[in-house]
C-alpha atoms as a PDB file:
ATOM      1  CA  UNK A   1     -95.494  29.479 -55.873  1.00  0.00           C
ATOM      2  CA  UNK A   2     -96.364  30.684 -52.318  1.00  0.00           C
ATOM      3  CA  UNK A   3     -93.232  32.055 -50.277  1.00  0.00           C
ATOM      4  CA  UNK A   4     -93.783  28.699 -47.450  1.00  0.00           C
ATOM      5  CA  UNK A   5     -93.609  26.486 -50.974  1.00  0.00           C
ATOM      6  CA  UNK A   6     -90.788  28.438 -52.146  1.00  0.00           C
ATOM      7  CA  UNK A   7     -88.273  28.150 -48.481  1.00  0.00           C
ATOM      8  CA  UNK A   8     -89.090  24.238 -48.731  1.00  0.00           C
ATOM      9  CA  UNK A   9     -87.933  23.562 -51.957  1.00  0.00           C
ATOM     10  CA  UNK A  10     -85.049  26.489 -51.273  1.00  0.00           C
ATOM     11  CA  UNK A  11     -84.318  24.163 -48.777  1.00  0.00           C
ATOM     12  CA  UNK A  12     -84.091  21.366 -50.695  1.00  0.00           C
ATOM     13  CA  UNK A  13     -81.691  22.532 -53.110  1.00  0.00           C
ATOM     14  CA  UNK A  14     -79.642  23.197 -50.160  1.00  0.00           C
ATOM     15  CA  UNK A  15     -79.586  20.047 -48.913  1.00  0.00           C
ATOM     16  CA  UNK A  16     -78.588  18.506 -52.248  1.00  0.00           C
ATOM     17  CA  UNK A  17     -76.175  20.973 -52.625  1.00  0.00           C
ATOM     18  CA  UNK A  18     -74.405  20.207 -49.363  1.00  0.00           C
ATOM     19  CA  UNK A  19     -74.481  16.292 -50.430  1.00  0.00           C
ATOM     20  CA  UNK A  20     -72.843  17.295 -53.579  1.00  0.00           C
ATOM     21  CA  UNK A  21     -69.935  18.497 -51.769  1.00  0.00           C
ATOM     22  CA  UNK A  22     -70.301  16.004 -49.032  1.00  0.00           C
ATOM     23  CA  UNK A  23     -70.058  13.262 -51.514  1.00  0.00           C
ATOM     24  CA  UNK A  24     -67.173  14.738 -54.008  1.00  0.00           C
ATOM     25  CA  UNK A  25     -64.949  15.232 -50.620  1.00  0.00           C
ATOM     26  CA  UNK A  26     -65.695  11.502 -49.514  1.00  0.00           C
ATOM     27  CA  UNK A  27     -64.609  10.554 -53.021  1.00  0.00           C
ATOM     28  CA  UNK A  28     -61.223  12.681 -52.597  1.00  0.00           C
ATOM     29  CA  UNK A  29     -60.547  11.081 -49.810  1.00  0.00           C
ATOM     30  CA  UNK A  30     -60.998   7.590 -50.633  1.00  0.00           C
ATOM     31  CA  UNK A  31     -58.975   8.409 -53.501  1.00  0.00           C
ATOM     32  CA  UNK A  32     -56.440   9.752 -51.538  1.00  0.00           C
ATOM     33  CA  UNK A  33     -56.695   5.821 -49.405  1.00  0.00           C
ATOM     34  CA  UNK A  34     -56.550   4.244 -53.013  1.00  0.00           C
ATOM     35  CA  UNK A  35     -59.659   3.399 -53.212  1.00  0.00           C
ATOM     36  CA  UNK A  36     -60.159   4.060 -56.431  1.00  0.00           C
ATOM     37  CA  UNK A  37     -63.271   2.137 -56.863  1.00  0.00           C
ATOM     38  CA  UNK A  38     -64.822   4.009 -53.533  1.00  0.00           C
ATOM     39  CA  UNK A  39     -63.468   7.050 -54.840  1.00  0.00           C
ATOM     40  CA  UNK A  40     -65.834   6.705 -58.109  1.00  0.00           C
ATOM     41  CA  UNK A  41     -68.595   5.677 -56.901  1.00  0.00           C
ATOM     42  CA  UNK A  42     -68.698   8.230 -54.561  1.00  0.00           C
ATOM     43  CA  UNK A  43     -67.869  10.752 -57.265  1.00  0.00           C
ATOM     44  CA  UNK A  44     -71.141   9.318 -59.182  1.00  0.00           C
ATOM     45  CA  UNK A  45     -72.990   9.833 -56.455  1.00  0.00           C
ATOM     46  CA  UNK A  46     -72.323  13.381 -56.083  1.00  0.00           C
ATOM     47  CA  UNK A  47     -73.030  13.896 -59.433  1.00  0.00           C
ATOM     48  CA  UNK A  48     -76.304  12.226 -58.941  1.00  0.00           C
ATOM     49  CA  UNK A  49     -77.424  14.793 -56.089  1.00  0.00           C
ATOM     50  CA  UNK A  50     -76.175  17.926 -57.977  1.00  0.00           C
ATOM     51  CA  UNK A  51     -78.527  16.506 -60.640  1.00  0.00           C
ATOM     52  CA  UNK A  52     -81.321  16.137 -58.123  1.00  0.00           C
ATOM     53  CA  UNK A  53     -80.582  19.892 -57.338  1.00  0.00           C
ATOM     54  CA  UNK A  54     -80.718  20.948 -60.772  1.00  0.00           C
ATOM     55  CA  UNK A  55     -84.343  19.736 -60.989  1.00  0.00           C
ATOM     56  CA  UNK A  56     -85.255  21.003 -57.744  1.00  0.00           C
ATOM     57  CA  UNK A  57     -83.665  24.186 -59.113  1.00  0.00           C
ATOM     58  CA  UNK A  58     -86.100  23.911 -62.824  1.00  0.00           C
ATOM     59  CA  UNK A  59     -89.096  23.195 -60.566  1.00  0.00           C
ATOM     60  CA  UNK A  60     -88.807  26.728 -58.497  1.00  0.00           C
ATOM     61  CA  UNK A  61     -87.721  28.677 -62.177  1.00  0.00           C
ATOM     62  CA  UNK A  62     -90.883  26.781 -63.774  1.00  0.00           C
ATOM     63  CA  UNK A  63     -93.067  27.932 -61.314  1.00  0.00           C
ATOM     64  CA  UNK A  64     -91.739  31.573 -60.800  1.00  0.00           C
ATOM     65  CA  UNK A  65     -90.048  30.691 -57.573  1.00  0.00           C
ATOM     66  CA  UNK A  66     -87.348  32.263 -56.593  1.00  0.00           C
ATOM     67  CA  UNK A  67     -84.013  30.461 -55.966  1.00  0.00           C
ATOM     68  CA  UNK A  68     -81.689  31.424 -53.393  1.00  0.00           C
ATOM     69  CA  UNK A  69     -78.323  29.580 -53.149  1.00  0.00           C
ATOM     70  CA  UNK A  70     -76.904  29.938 -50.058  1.00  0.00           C
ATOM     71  CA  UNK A  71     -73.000  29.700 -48.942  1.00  0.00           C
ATOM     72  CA  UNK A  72     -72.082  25.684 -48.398  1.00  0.00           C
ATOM     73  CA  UNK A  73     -70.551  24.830 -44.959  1.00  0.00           C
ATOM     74  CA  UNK A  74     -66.779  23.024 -45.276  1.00  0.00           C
ATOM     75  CA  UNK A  75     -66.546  19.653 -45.802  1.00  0.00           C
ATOM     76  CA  UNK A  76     -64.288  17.526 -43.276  1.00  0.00           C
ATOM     77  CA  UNK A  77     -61.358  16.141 -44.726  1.00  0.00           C
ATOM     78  CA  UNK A  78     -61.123  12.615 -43.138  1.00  0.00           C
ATOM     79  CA  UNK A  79     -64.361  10.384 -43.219  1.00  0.00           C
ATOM     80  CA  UNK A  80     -61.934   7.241 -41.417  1.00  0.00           C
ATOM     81  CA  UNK A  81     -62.026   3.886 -42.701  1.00  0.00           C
ATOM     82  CA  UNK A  82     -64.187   2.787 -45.729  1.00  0.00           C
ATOM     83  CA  UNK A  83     -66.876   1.414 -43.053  1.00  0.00           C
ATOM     84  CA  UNK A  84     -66.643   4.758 -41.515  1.00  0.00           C
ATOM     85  CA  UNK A  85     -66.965   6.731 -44.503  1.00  0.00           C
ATOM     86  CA  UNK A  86     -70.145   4.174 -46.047  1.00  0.00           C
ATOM     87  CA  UNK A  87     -71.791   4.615 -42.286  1.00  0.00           C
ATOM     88  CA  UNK A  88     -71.618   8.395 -42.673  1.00  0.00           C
ATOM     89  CA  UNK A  89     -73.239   8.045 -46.167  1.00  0.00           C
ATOM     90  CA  UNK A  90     -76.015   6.122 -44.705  1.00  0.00           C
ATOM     91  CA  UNK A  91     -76.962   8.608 -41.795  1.00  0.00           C
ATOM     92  CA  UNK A  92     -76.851  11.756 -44.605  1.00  0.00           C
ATOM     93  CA  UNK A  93     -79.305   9.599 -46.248  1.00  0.00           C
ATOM     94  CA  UNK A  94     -81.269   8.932 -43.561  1.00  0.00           C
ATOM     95  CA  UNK A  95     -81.296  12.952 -42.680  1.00  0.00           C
ATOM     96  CA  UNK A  96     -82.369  13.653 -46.644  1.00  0.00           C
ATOM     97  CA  UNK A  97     -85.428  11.450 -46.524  1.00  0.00           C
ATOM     98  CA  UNK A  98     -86.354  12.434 -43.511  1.00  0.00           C
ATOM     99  CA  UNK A  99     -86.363  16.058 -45.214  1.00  0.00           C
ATOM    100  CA  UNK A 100     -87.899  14.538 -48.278  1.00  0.00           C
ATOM    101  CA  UNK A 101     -91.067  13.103 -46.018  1.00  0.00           C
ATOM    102  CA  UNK A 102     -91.443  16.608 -43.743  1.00  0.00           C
ATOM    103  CA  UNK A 103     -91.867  18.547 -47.338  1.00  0.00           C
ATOM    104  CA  UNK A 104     -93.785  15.749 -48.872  1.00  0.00           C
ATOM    105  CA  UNK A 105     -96.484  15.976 -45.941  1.00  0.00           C
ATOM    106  CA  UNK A 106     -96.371  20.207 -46.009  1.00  0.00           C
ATOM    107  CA  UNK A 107     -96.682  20.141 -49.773  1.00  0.00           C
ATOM    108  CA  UNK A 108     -99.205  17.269 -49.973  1.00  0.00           C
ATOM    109  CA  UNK A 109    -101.781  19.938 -48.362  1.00  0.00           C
ATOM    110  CA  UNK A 110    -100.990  22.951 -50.190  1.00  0.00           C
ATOM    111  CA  UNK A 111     -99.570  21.771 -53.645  1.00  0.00           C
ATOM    112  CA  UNK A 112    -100.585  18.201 -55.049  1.00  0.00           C
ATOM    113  CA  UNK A 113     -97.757  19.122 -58.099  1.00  0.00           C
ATOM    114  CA  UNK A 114     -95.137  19.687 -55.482  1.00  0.00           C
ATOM    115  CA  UNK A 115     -96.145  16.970 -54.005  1.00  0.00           C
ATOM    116  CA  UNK A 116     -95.694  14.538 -56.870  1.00  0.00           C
ATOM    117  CA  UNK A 117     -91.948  16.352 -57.362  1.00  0.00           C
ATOM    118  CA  UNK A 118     -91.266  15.851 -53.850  1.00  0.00           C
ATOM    119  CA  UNK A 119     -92.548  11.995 -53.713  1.00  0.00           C
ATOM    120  CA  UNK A 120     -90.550  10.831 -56.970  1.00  0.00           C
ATOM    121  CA  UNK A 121     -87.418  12.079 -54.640  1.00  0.00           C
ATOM    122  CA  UNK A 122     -88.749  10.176 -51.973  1.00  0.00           C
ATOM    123  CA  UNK A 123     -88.903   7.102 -53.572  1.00  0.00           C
ATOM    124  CA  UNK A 124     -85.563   7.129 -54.951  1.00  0.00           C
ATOM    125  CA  UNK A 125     -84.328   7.826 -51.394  1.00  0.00           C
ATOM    126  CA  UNK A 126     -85.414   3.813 -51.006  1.00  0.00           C
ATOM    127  CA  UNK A 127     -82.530   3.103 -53.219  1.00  0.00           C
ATOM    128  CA  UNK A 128     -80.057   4.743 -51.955  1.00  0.00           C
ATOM    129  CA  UNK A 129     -80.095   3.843 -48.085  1.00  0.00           C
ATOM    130  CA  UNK A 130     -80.528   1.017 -49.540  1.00  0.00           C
ATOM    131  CA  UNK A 131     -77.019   0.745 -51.753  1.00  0.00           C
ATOM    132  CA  UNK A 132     -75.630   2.396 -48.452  1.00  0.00           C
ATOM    133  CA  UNK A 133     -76.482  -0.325 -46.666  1.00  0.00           C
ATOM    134  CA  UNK A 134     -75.808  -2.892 -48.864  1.00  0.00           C
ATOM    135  CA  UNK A 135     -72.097  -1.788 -48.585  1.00  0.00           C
ATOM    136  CA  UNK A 136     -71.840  -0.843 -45.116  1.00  0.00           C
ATOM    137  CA  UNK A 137     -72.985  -4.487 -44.539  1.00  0.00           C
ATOM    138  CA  UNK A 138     -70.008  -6.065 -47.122  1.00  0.00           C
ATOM    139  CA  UNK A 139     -67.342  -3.828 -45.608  1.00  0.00           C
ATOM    140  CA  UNK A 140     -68.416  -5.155 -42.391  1.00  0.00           C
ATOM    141  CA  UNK A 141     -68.464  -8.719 -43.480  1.00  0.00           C
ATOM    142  CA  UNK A 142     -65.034  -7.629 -44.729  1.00  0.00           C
ATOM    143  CA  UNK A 143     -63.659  -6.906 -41.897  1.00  0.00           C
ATOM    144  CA  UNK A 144     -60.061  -5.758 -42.140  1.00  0.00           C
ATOM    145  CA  UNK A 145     -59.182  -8.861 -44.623  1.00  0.00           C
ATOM    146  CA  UNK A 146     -57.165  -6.686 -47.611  1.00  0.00           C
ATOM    147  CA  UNK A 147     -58.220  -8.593 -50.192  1.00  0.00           C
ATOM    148  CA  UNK A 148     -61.829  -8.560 -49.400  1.00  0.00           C
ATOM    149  CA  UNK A 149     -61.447  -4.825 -49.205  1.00  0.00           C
ATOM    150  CA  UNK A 150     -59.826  -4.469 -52.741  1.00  0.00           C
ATOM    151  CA  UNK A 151     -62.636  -6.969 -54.363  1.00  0.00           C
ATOM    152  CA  UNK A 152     -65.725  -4.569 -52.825  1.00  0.00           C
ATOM    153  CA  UNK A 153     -63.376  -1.299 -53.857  1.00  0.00           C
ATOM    154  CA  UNK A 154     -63.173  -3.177 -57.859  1.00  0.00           C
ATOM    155  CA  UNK A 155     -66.987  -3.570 -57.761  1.00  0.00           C
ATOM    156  CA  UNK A 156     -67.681  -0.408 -56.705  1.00  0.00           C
ATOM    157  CA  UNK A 157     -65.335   1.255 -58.798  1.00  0.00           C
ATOM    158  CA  UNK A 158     -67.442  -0.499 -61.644  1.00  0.00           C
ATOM    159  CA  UNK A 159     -70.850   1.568 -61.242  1.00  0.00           C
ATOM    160  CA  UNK A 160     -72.241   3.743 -63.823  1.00  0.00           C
ATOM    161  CA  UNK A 161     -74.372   6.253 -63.784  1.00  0.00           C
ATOM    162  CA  UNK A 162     -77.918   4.960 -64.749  1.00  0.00           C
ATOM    163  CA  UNK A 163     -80.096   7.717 -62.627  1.00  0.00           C
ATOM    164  CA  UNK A 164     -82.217  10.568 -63.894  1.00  0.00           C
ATOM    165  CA  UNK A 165     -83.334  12.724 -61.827  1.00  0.00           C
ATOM    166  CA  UNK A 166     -87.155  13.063 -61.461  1.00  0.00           C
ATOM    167  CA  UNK A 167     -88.872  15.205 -64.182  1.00  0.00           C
ATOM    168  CA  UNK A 168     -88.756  18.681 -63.216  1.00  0.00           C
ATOM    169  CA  UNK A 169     -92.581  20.183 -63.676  1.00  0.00           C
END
């Protein structure tokens, strides 16, 4: 793996690694709010990215890369209401596609196998601004009606984890 190759996909792992976090302190906060269904899905979805890191993280090791973990900035706190915490969601997955297509267009020159790692990623990153906005758009239809609230927060609260992570190489 050539040392450009290896910082891109280093760089990927970190930016899985920070939506792990990200994600897990979303879900303690809604959990904190009650939102118990929020809370697990978000939890779900954290798992989900440190599983995305974890093949990122075979992919290097397979191809004698060298992984370097760096330190993980702190995570706020307080992500404000549900529609505030869903929007934020959206615009990190906005910021990891766009990270997915940069290395997707570096590594489709230098390493079609990279490449094909890197794309599978991408096209999962349909899916989730997609769920993102999906929700963003019900809590806005939602308003600040309670009961509206507590029916998206059930439904939510009723995903499972179905994802696999791309195949590592």
């Amino acid at each position: 793996m050539n040392l450009d190759l290896q910082r891109l996909f280093n760089s990927l792992i970190q930016i899985e690694h920070v939506s792990t976090t990200l994600y897990l302190a979303m879900s303690a906060y809604m959990g904190r709010l009650n939102f118990t269904g929020m809370a697990h899905w978000l939890r779900l979805q954290s798992e989900e990215e440190r599983t995305h890191m974890l093949t990122l993280i075979d992919f290097v090791v397979n191809r004698d890369g060298i992984v370097q973990l760096t330190s993980l900035p702190a995570q706020p706190s307080d992500f404000g209401t549900p529609l505030e915490t869903f929007e934020k969601v959206l615009a990190h997955e906005q910021f990891v596609t766009n990270a997915y297509r940069q290395a997707y267009n570096y590594a489709n020159q230098t390493d079609p196998q990279a490449a094909l790692i890197i794309q599978d990623f991408l096209r999962e990153q349909i899916d989730e601004e997609a769920q993102a906005k999906t929700i963003i758009d019900r809590l806005k239809l939602a308003d600040n009606n309670s009961s509206a609230l507590i029916q998206i927060d059930q439904e939510l609260g009723a995903r499972t984890n179905t994802t696999t992570a791309p195949a590592a190489g």
